[in-house]
PDB file of N, CA and C in Angstrom:
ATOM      1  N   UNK A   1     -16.184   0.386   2.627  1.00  0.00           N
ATOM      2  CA  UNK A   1     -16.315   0.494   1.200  1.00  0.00           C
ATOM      3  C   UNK A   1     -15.152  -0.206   0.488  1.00  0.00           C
ATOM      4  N   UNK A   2     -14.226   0.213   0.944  1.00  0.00           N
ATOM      5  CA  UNK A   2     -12.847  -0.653   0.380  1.00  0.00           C
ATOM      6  C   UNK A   2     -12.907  -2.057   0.894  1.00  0.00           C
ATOM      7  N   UNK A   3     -13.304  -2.615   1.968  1.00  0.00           N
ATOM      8  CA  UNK A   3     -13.513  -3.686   2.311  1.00  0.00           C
ATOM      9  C   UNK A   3     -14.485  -4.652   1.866  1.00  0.00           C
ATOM     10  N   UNK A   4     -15.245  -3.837   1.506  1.00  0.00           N
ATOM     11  CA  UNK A   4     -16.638  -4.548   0.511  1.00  0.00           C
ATOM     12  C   UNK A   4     -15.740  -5.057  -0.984  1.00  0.00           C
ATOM     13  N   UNK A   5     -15.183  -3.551  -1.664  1.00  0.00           N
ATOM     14  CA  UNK A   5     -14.396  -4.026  -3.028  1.00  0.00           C
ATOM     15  C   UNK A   5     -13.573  -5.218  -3.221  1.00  0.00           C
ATOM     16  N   UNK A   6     -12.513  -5.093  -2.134  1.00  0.00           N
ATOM     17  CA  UNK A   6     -11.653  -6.446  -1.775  1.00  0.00           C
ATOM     18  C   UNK A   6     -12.449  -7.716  -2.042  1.00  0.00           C
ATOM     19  N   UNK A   7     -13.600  -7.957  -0.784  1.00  0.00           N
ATOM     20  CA  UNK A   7     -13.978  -9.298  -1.015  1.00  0.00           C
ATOM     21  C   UNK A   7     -15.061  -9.531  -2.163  1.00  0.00           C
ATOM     22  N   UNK A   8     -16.046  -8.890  -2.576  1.00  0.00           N
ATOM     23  CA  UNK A   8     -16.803  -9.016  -3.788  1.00  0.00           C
ATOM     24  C   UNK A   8     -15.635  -9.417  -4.943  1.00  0.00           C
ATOM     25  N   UNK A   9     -14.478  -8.610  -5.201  1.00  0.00           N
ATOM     26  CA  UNK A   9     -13.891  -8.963  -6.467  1.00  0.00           C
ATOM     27  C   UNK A   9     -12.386  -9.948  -6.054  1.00  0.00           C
ATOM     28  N   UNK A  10     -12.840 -10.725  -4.973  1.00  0.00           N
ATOM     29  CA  UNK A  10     -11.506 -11.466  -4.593  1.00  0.00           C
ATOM     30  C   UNK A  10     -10.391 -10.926  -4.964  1.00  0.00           C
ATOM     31  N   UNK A  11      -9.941  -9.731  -4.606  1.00  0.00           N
ATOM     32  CA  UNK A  11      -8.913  -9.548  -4.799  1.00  0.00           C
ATOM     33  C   UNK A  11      -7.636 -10.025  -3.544  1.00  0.00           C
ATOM     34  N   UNK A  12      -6.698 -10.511  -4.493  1.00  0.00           N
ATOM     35  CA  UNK A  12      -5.613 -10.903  -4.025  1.00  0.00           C
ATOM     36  C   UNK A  12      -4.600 -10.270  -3.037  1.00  0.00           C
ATOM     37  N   UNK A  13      -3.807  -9.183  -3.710  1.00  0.00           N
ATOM     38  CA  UNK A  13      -2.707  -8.137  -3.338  1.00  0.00           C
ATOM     39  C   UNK A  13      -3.541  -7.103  -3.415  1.00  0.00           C
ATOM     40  N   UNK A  14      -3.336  -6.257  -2.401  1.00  0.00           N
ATOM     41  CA  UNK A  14      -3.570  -4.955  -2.213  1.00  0.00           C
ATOM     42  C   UNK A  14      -2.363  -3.809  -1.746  1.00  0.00           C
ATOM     43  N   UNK A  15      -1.730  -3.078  -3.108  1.00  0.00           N
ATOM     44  CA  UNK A  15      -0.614  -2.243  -3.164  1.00  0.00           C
ATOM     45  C   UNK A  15      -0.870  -1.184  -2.877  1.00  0.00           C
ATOM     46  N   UNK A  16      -0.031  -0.578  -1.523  1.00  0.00           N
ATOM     47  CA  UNK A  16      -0.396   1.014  -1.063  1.00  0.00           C
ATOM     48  C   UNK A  16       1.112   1.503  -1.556  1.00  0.00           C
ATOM     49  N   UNK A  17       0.982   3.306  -1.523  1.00  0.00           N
ATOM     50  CA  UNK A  17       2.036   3.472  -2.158  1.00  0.00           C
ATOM     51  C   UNK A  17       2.059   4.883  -1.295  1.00  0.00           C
ATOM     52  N   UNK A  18       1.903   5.173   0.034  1.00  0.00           N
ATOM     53  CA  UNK A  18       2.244   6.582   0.765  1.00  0.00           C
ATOM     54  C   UNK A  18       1.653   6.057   1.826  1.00  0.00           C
ATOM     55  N   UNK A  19       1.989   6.885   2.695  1.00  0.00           N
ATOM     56  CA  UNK A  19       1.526   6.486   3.928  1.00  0.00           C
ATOM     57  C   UNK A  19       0.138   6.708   4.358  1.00  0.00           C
ATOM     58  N   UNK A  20      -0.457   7.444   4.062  1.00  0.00           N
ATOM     59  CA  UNK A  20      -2.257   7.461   4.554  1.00  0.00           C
ATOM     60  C   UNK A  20      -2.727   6.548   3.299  1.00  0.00           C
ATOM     61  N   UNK A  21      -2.351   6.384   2.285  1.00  0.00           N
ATOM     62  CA  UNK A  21      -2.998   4.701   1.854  1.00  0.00           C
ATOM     63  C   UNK A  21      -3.044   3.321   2.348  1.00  0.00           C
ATOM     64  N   UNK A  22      -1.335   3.561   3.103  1.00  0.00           N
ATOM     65  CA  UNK A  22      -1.037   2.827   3.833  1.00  0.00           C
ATOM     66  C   UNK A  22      -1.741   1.654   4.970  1.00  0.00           C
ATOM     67  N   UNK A  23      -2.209   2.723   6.004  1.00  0.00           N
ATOM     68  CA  UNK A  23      -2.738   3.133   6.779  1.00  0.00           C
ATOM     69  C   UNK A  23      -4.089   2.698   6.443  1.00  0.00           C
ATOM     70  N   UNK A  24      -5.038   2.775   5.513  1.00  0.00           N
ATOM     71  CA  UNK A  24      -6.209   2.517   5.048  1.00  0.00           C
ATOM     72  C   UNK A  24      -6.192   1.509   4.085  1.00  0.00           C
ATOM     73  N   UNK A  25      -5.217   1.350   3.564  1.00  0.00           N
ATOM     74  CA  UNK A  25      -5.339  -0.308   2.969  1.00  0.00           C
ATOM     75  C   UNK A  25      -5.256  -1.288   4.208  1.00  0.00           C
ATOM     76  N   UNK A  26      -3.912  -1.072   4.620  1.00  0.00           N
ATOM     77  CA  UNK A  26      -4.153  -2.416   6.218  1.00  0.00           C
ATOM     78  C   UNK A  26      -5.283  -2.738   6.647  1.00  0.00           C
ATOM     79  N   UNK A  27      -6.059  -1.578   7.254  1.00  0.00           N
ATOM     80  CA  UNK A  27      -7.190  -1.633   7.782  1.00  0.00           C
ATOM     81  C   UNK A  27      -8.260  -2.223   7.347  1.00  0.00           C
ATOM     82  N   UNK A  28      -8.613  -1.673   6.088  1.00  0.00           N
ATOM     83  CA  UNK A  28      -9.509  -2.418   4.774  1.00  0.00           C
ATOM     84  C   UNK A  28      -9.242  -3.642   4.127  1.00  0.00           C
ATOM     85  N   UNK A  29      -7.864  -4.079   4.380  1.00  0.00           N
ATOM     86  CA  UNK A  29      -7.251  -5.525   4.237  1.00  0.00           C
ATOM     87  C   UNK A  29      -7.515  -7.204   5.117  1.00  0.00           C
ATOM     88  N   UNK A  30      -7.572  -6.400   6.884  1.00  0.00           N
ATOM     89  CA  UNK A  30      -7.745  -7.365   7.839  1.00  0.00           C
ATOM     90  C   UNK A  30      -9.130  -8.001   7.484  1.00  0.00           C
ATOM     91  N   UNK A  31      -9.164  -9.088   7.881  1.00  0.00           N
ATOM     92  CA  UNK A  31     -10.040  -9.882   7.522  1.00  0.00           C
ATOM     93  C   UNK A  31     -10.773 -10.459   6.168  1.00  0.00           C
ATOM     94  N   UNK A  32     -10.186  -9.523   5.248  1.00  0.00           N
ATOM     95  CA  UNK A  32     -10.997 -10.152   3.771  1.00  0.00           C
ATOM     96  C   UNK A  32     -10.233 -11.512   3.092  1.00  0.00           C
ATOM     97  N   UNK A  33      -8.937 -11.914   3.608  1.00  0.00           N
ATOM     98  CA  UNK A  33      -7.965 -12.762   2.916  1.00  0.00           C
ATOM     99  C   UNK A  33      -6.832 -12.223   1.859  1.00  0.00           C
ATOM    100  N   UNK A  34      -7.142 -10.648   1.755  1.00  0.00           N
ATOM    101  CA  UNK A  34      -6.075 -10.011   0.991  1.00  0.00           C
ATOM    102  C   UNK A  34      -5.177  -9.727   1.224  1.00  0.00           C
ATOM    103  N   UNK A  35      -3.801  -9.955   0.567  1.00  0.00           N
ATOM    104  CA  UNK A  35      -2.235  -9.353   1.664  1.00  0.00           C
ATOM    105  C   UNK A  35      -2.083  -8.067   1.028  1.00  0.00           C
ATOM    106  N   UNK A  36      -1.350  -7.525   2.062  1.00  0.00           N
ATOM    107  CA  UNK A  36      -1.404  -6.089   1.758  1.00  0.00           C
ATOM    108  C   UNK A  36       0.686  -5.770   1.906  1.00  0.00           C
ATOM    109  N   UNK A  37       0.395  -4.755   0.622  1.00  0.00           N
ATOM    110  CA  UNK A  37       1.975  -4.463   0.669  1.00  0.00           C
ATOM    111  C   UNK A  37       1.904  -3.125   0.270  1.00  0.00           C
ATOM    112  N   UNK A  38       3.054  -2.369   1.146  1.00  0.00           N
ATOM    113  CA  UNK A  38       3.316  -1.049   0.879  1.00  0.00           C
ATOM    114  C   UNK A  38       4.675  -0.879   0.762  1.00  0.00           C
ATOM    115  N   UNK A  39       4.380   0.679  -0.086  1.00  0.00           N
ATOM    116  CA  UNK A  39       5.664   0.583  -1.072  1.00  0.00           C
ATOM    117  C   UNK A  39       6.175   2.159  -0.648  1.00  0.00           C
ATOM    118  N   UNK A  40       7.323   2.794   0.021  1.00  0.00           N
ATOM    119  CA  UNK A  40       7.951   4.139   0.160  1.00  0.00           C
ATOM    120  C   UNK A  40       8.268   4.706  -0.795  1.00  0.00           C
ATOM    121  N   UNK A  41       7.987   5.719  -1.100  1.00  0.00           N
ATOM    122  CA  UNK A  41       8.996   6.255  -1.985  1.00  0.00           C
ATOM    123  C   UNK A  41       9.888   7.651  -2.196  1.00  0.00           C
ATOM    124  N   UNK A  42      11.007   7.795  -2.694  1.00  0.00           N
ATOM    125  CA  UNK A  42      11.395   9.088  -2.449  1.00  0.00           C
ATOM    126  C   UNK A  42      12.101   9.794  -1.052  1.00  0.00           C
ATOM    127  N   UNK A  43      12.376   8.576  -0.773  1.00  0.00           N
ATOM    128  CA  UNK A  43      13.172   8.549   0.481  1.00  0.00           C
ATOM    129  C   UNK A  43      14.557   7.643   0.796  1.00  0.00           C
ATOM    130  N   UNK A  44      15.597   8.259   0.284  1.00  0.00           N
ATOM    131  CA  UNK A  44      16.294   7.866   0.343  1.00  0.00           C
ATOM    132  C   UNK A  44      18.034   8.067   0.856  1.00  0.00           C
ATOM    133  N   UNK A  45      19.090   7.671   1.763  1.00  0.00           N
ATOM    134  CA  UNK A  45      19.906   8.582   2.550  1.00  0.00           C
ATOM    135  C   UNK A  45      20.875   8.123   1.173  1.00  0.00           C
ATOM    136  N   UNK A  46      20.967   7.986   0.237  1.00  0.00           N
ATOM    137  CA  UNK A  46      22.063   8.510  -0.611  1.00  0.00           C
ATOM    138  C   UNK A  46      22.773  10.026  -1.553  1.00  0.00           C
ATOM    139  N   UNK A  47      23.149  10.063  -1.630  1.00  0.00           N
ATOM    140  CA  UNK A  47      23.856  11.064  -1.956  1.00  0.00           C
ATOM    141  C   UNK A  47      22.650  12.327  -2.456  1.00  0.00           C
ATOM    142  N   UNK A  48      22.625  13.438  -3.039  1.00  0.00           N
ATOM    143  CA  UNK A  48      21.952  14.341  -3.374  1.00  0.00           C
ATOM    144  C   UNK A  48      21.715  14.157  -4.940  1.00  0.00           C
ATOM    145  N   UNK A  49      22.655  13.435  -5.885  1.00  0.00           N
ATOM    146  CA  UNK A  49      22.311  13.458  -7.163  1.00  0.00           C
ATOM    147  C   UNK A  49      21.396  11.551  -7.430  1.00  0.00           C
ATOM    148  N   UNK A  50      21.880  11.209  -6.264  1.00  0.00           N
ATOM    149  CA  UNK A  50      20.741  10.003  -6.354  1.00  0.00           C
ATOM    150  C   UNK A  50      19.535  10.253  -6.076  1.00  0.00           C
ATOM    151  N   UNK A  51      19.147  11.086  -4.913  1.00  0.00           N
ATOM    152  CA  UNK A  51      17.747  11.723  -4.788  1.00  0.00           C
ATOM    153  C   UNK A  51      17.394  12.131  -6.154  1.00  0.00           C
ATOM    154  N   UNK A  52      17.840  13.586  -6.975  1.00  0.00           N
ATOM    155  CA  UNK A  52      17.873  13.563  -7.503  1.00  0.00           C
ATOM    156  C   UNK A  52      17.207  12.849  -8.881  1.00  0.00           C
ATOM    157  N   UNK A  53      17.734  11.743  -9.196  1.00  0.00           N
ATOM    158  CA  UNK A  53      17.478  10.903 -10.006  1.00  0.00           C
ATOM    159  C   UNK A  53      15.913  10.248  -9.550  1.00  0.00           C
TER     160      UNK A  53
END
């Protein structure tokens, strides 16, 4: 289904943003010509008021 969307609407970039999107964008990505980029978030080893922030 996601793989159908991709190539019907040529889409370009395909942005995941957690890890089980992750995971299911790649997958739904291979083969249509779309690059796929994922993005972490909320993970970070700095201090406690940078988390925080």
């Amino acid at each position: 289904m996601i793989r159908r969307f991709l190539r019907r609407n040529h889409i370009a970039i395909l942005c995941t943003h957690d890890y089980r999107a992750g995971i299911l964008g790649r997958v739904a990505a291979l083969g249509t010509g779309t690059r796929w980029i994922a993005f972490s978030r909320g993970r970070t080893s700095e201090t406690a008021a940078v988390r925080a922030f």
